[in-house]
PDB file of N, CA and C in Angstrom:
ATOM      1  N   UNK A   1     110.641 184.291  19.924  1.00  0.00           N
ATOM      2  CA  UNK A   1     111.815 185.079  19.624  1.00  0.00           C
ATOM      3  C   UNK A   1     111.377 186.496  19.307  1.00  0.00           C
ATOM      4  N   UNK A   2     112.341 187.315  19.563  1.00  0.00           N
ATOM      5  CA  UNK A   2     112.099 188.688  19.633  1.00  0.00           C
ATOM      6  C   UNK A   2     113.367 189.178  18.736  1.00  0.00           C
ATOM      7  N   UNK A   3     113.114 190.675  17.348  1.00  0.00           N
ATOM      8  CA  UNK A   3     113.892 190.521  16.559  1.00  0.00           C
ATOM      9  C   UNK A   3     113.676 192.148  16.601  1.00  0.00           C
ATOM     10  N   UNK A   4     114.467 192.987  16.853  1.00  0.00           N
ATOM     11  CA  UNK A   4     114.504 194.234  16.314  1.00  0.00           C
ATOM     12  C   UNK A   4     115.643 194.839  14.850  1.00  0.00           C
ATOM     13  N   UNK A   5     114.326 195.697  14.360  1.00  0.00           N
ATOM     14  CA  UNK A   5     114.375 196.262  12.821  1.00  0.00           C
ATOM     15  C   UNK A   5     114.941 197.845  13.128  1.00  0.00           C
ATOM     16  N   UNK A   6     116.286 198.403  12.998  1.00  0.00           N
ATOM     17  CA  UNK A   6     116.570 199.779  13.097  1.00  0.00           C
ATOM     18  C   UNK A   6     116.048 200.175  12.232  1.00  0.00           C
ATOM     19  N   UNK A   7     115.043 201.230  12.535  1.00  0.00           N
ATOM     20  CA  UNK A   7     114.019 201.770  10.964  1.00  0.00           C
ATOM     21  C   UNK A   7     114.136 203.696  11.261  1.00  0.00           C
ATOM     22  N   UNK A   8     113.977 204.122   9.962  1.00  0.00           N
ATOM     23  CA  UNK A   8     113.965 205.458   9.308  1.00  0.00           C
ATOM     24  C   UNK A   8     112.542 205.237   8.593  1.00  0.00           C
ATOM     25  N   UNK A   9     111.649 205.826   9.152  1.00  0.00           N
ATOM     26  CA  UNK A   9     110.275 205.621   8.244  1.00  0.00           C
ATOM     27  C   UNK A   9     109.829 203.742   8.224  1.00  0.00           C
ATOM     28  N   UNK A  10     109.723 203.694   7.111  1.00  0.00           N
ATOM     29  CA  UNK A  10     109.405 202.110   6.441  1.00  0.00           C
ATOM     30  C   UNK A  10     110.887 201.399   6.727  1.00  0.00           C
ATOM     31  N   UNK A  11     112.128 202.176   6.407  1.00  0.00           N
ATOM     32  CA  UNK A  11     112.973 201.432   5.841  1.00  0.00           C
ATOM     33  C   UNK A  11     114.142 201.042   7.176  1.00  0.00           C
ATOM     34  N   UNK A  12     114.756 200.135   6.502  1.00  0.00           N
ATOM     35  CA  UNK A  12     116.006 199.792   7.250  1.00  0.00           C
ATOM     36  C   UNK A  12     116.864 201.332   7.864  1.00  0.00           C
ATOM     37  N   UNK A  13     117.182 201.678   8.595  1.00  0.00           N
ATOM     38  CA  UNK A  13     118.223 202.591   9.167  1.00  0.00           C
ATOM     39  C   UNK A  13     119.519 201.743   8.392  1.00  0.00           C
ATOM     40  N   UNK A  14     120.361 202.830   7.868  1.00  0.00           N
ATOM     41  CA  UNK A  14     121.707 202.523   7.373  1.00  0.00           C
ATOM     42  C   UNK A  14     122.786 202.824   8.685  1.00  0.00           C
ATOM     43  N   UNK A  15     122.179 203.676   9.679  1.00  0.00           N
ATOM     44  CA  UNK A  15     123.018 203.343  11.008  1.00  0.00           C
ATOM     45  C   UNK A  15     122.111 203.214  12.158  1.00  0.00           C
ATOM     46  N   UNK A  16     122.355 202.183  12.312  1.00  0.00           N
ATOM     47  CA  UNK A  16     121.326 201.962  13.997  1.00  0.00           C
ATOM     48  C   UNK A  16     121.194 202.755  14.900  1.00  0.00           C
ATOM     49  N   UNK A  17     122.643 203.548  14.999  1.00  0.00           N
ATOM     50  CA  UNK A  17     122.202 204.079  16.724  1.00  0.00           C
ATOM     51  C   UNK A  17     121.429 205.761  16.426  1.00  0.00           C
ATOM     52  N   UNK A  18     121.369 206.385  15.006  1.00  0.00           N
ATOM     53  CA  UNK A  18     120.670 207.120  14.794  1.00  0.00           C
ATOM     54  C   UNK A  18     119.478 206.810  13.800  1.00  0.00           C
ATOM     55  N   UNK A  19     118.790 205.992  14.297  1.00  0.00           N
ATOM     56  CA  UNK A  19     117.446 205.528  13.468  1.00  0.00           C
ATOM     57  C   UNK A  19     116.198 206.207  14.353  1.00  0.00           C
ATOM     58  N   UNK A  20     115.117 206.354  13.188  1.00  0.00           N
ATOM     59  CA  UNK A  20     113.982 206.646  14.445  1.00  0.00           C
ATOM     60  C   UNK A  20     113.765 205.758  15.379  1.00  0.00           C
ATOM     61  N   UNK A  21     113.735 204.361  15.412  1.00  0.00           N
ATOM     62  CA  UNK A  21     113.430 203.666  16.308  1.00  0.00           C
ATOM     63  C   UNK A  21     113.527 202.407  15.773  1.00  0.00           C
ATOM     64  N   UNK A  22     113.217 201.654  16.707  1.00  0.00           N
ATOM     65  CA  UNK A  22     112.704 199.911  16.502  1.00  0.00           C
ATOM     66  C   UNK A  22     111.905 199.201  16.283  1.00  0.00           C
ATOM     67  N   UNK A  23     111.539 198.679  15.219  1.00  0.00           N
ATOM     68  CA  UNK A  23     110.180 197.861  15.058  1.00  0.00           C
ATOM     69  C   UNK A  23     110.972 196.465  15.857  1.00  0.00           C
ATOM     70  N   UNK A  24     109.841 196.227  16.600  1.00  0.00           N
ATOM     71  CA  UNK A  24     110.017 194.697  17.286  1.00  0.00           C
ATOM     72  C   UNK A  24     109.057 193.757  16.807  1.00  0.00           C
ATOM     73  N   UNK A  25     109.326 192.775  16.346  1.00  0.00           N
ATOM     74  CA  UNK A  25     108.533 192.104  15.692  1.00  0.00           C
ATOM     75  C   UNK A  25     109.091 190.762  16.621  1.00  0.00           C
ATOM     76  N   UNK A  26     108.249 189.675  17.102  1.00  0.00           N
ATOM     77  CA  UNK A  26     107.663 188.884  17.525  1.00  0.00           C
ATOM     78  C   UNK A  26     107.397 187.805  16.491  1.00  0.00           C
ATOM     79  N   UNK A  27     108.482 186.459  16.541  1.00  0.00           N
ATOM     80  CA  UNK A  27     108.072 185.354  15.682  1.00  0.00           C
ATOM     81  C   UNK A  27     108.112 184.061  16.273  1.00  0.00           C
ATOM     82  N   UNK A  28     107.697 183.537  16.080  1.00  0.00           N
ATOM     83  CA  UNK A  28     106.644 182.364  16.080  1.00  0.00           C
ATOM     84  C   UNK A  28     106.527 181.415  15.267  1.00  0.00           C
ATOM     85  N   UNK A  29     107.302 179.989  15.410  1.00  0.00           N
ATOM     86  CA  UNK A  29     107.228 179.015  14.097  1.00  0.00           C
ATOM     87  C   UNK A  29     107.066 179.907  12.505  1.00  0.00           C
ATOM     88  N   UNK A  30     108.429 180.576  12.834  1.00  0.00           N
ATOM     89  CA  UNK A  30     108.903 181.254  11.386  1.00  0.00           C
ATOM     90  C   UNK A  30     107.912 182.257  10.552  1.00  0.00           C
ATOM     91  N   UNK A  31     107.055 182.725  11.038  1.00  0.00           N
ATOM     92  CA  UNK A  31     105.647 183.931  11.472  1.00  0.00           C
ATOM     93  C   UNK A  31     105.825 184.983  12.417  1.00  0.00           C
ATOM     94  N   UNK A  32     105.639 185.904  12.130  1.00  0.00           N
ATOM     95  CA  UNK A  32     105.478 187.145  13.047  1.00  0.00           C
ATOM     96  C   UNK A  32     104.062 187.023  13.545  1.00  0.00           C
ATOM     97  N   UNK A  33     104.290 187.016  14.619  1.00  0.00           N
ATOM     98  CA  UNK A  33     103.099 187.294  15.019  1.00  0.00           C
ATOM     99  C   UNK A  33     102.546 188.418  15.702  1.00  0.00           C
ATOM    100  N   UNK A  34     103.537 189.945  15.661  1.00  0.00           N
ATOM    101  CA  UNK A  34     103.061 190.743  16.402  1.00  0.00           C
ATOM    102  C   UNK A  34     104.202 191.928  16.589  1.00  0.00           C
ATOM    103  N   UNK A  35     103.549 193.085  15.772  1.00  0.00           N
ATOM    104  CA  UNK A  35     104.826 193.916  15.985  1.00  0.00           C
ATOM    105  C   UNK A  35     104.075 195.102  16.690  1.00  0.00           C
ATOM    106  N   UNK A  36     105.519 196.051  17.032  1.00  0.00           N
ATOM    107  CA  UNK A  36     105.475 197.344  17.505  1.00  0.00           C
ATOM    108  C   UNK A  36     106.794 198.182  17.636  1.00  0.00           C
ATOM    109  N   UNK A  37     106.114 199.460  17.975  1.00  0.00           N
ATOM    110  CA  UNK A  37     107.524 200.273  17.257  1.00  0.00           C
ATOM    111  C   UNK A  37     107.950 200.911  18.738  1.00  0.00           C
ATOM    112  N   UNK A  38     109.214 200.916  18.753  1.00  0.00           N
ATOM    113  CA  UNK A  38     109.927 201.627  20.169  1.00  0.00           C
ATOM    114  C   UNK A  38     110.778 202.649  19.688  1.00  0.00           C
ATOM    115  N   UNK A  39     110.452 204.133  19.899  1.00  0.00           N
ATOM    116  CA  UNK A  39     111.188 205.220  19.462  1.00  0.00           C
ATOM    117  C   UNK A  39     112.796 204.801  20.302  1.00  0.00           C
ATOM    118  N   UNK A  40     113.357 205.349  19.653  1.00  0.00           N
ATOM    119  CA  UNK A  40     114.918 205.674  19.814  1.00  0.00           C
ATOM    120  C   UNK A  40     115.139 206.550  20.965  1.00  0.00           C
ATOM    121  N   UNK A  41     115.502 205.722  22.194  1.00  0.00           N
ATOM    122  CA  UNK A  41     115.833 207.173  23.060  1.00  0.00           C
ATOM    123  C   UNK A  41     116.837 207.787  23.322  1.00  0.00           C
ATOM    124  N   UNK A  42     118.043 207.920  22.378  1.00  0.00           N
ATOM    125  CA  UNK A  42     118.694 208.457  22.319  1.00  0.00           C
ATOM    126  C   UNK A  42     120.366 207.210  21.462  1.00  0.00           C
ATOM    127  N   UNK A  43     120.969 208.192  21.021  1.00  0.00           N
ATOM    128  CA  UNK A  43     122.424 207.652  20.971  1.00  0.00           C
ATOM    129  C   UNK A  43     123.666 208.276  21.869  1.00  0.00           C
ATOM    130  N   UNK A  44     123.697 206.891  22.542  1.00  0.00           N
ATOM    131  CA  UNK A  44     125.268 207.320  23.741  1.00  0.00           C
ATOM    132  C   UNK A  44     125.844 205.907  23.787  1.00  0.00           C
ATOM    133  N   UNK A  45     126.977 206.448  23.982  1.00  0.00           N
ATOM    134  CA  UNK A  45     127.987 205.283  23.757  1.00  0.00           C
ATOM    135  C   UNK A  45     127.679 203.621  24.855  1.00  0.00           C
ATOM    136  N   UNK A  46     127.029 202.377  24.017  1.00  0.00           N
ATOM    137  CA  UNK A  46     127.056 201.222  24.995  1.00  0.00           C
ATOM    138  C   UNK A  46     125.626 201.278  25.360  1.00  0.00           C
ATOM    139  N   UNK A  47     124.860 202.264  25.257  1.00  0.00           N
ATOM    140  CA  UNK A  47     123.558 202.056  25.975  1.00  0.00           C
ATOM    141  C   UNK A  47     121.921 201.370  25.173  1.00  0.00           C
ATOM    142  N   UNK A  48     122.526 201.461  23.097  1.00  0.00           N
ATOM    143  CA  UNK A  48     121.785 200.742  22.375  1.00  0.00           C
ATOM    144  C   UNK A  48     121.630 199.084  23.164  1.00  0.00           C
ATOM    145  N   UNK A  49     122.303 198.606  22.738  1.00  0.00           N
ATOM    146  CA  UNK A  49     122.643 197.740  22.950  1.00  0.00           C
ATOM    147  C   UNK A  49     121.896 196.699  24.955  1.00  0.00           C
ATOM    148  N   UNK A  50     122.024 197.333  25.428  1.00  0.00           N
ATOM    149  CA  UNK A  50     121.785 197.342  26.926  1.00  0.00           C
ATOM    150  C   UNK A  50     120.197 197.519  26.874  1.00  0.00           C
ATOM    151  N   UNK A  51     120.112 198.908  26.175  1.00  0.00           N
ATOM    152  CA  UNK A  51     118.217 199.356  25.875  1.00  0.00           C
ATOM    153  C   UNK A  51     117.044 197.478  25.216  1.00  0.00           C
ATOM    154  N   UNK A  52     117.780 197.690  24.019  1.00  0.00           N
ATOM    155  CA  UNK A  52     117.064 196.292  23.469  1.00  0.00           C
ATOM    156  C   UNK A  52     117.401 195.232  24.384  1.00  0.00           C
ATOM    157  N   UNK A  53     118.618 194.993  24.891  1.00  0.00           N
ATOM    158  CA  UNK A  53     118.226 193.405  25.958  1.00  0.00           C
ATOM    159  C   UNK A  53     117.198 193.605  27.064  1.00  0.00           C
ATOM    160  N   UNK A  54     117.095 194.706  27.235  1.00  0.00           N
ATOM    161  CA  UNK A  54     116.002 195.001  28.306  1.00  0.00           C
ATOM    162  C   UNK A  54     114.638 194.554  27.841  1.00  0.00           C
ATOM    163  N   UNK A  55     114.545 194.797  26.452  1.00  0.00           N
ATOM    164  CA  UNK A  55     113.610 194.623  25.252  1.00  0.00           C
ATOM    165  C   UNK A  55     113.096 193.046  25.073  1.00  0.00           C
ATOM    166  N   UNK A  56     114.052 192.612  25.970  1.00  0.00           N
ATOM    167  CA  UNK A  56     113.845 190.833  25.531  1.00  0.00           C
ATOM    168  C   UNK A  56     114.395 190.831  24.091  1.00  0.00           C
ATOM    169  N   UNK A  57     115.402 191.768  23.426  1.00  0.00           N
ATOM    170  CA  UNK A  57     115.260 191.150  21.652  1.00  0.00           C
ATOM    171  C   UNK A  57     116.581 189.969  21.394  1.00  0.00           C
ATOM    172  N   UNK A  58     116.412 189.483  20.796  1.00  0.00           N
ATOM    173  CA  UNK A  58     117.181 188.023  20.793  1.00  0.00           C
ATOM    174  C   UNK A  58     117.953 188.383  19.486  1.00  0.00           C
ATOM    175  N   UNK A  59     117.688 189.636  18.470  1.00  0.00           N
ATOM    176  CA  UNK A  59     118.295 190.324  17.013  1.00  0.00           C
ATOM    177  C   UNK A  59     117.762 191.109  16.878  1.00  0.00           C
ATOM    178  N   UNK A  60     118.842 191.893  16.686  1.00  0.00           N
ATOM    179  CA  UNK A  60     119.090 193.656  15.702  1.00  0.00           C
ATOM    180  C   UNK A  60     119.508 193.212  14.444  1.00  0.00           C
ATOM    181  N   UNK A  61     118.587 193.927  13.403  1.00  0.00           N
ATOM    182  CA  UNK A  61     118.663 194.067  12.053  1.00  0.00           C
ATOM    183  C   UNK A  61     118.868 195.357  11.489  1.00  0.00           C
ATOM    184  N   UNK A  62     120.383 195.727  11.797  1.00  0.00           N
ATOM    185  CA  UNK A  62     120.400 196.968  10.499  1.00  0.00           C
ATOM    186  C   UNK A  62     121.005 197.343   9.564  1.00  0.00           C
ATOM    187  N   UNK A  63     121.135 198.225   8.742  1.00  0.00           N
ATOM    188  CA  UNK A  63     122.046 198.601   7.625  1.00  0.00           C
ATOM    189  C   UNK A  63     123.537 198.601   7.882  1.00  0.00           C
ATOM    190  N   UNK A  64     124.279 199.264   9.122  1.00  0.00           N
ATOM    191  CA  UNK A  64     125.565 199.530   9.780  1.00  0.00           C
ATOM    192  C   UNK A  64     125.288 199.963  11.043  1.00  0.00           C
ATOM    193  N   UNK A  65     126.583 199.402  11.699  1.00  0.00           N
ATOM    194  CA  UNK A  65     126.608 199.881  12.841  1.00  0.00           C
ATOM    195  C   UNK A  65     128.321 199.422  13.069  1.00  0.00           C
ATOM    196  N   UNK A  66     129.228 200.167  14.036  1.00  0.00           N
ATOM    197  CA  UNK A  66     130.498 200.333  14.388  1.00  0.00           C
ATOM    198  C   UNK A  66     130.862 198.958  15.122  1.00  0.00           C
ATOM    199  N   UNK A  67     131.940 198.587  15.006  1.00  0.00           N
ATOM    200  CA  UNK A  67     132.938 197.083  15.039  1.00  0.00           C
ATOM    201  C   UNK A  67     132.264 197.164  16.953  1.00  0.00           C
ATOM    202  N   UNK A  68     132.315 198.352  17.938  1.00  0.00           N
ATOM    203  CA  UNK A  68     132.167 198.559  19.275  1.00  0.00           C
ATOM    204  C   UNK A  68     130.664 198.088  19.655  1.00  0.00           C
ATOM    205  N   UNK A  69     129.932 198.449  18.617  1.00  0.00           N
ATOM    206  CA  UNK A  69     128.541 198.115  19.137  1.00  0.00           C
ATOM    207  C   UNK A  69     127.982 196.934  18.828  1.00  0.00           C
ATOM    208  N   UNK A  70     128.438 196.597  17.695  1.00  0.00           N
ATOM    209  CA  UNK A  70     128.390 194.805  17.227  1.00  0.00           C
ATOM    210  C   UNK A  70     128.757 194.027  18.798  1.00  0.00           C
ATOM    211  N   UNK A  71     130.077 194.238  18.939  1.00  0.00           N
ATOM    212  CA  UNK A  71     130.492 193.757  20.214  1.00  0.00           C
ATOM    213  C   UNK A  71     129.963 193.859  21.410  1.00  0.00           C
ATOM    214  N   UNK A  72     129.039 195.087  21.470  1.00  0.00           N
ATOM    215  CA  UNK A  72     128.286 194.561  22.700  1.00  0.00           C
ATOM    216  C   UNK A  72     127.444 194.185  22.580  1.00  0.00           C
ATOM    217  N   UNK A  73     126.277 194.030  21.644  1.00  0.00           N
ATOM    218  CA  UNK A  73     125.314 193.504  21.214  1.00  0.00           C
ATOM    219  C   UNK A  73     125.781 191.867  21.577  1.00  0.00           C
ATOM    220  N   UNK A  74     126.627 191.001  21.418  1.00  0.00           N
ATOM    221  CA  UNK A  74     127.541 190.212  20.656  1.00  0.00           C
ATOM    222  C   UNK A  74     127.513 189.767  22.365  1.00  0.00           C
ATOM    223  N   UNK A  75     127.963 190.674  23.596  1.00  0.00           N
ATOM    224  CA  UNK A  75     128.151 190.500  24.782  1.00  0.00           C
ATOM    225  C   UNK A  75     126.855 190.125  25.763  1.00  0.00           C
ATOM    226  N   UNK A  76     125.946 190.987  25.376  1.00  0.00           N
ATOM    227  CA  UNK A  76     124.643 190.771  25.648  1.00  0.00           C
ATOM    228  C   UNK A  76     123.454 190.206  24.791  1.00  0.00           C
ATOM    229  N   UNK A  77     124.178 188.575  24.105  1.00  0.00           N
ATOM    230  CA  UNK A  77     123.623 187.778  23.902  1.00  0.00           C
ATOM    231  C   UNK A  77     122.203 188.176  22.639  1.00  0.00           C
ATOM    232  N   UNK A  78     122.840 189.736  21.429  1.00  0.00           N
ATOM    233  CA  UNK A  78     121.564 189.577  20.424  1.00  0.00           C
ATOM    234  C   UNK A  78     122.734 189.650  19.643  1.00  0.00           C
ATOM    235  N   UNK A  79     122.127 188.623  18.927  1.00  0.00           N
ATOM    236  CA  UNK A  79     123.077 188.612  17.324  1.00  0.00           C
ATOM    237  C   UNK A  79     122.651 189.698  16.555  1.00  0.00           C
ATOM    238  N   UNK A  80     123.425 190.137  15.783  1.00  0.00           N
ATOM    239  CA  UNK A  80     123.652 191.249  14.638  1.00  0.00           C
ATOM    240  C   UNK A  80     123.999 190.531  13.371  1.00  0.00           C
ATOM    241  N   UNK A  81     123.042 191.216  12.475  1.00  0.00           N
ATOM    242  CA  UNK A  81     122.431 190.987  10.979  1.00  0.00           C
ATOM    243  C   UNK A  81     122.508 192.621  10.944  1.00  0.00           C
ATOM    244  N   UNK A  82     123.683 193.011   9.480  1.00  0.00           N
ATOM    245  CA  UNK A  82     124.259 193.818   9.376  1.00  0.00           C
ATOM    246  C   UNK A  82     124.055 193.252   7.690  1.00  0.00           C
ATOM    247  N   UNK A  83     124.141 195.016   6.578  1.00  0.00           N
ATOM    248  CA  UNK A  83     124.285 195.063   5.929  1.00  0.00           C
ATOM    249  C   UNK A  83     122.757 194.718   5.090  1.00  0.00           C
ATOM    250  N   UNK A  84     121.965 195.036   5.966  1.00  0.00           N
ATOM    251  CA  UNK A  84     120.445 194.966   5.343  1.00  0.00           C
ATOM    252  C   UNK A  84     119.951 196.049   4.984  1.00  0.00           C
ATOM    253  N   UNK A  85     119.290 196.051   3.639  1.00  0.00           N
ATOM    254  CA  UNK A  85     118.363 197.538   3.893  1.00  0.00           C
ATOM    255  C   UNK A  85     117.135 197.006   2.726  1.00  0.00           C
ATOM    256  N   UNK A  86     116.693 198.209   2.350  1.00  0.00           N
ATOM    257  CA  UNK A  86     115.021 198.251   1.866  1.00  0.00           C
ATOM    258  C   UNK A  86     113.745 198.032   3.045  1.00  0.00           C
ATOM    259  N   UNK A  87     112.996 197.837   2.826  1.00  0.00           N
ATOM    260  CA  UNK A  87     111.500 197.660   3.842  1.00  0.00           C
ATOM    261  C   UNK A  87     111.476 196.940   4.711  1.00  0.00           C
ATOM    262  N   UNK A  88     111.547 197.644   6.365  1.00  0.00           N
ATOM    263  CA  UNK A  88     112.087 197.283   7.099  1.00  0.00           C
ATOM    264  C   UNK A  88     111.063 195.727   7.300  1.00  0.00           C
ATOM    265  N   UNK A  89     109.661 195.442   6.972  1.00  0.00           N
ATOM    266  CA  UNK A  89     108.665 194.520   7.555  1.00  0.00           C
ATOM    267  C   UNK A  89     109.315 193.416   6.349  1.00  0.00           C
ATOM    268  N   UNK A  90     109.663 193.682   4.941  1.00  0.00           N
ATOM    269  CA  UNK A  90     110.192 192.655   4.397  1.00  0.00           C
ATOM    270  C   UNK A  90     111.617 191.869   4.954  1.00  0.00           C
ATOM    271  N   UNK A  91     112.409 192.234   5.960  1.00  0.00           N
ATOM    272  CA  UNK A  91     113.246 192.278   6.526  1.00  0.00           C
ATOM    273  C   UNK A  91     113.144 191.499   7.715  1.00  0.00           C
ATOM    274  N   UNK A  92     112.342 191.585   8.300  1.00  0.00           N
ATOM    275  CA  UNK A  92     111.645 190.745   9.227  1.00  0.00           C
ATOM    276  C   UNK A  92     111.104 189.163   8.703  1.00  0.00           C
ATOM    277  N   UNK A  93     110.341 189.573   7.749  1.00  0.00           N
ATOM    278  CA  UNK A  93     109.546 188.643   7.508  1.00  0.00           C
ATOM    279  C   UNK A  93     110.254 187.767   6.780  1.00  0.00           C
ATOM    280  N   UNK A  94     112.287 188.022   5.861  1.00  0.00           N
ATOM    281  CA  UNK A  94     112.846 187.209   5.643  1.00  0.00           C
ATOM    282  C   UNK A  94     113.309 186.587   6.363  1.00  0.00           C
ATOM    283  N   UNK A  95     113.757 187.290   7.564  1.00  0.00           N
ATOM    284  CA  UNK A  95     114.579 186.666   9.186  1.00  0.00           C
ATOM    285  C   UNK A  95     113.404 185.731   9.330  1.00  0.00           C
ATOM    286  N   UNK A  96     112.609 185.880   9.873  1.00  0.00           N
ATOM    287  CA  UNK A  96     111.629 184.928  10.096  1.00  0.00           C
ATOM    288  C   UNK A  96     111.606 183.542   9.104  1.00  0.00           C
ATOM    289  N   UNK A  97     111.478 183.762   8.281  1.00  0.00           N
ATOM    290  CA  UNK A  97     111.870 182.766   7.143  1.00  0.00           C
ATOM    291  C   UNK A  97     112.965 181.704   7.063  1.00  0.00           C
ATOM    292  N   UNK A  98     114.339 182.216   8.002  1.00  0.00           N
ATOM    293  CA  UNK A  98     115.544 182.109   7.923  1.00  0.00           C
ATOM    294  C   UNK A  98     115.611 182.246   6.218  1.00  0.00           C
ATOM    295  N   UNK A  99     115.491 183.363   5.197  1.00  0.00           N
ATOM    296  CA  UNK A  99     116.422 183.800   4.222  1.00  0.00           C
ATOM    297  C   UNK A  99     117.206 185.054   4.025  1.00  0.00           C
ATOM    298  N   UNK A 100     117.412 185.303   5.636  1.00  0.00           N
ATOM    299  CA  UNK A 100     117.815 186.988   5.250  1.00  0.00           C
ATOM    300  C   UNK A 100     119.133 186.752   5.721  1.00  0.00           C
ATOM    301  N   UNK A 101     119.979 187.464   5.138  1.00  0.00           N
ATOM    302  CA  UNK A 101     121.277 186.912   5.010  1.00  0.00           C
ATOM    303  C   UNK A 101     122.387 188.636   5.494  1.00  0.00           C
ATOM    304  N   UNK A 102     123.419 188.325   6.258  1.00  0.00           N
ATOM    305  CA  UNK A 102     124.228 189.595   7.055  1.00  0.00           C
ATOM    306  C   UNK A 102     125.679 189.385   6.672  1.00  0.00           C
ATOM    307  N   UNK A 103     125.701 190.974   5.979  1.00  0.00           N
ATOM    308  CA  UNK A 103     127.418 190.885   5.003  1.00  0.00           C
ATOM    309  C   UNK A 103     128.554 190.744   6.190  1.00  0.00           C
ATOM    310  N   UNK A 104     127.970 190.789   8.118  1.00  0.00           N
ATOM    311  CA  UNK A 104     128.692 190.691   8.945  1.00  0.00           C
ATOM    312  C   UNK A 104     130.086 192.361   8.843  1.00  0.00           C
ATOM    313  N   UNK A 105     129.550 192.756   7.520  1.00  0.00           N
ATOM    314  CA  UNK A 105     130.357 193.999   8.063  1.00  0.00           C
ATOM    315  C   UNK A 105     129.931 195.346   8.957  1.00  0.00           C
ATOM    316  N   UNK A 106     131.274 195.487   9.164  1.00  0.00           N
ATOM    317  CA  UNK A 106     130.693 196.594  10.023  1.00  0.00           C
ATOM    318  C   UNK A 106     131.119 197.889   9.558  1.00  0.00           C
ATOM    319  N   UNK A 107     130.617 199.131  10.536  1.00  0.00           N
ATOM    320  CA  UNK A 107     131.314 200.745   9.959  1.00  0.00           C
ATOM    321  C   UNK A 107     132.647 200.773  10.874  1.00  0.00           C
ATOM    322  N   UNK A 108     133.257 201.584   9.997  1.00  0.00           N
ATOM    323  CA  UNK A 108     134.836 201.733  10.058  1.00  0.00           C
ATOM    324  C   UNK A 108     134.898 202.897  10.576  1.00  0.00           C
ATOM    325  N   UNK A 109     134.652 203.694   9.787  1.00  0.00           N
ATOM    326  CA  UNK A 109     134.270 205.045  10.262  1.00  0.00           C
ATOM    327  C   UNK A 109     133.270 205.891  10.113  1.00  0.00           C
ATOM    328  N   UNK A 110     132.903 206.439  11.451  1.00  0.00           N
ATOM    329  CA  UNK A 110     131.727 207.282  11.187  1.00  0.00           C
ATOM    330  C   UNK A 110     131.838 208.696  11.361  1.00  0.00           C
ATOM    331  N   UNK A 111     130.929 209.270  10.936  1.00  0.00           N
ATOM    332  CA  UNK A 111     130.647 211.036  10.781  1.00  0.00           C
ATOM    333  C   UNK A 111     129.708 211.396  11.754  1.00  0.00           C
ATOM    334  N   UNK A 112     129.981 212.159  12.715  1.00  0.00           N
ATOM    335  CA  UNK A 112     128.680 212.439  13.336  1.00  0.00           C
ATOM    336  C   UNK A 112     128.934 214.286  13.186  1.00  0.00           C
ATOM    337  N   UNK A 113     127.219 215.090  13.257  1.00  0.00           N
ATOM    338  CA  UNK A 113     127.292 215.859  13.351  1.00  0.00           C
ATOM    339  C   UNK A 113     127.162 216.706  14.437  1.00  0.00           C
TER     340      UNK A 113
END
């Protein structure tokens, strides 16, 4: 299984589609066995989403992301774990665990600049 982490530095991204990038982490009988980081190539509408299935990722883990992008994520077969934050590798390594747990909400509204 293949699990991507929307990360800002160490940490969880509080919005996915403007995070630095993706840690992909790689698990394995509830073990990571192997990560790496995929910069962000951009935010446009529908194409997150499309980028990581290309990725092989089977889950996106991030802080928020909009009711539209859940849904395609949702379409192209990676579940969304929403409402996470702190260190993005502890985050992983709870998914992996199965104890990391998603408030399933989403953003309502967003601000862009």
């Amino acid at each position: 299984m293949k699990i991507a982490v929307a990360n800002d530095g160490n940490y969880v991204s509080q919005h996915f589609g403007h995070c630095e990038g993706f840690n992909l982490y790689f698990i394995e009988s509830d073990a990571i066995t192997y990560k790496r980081f995929v910069p962000n190539p951009g935010h446009k509408p529908g194409f997150l989403p499309v980028f990581l299935k290309e990725q092989n990722v089977d889950v996106i883990i991030a802080g928020g992301m909009g009711e539209a992008a859940k849904d395609l994520f949702v379409e192209n077969g990676i579940d969304v774990y929403v409402g996470v934050s702190g260190d993005a590798d502890e985050a992983a390594e709870q998914f992996a665990k199965g104890i990391l747990k998603s408030t399933g909400e989403v953003c309502t509204e967003h601000h862009h600049e």
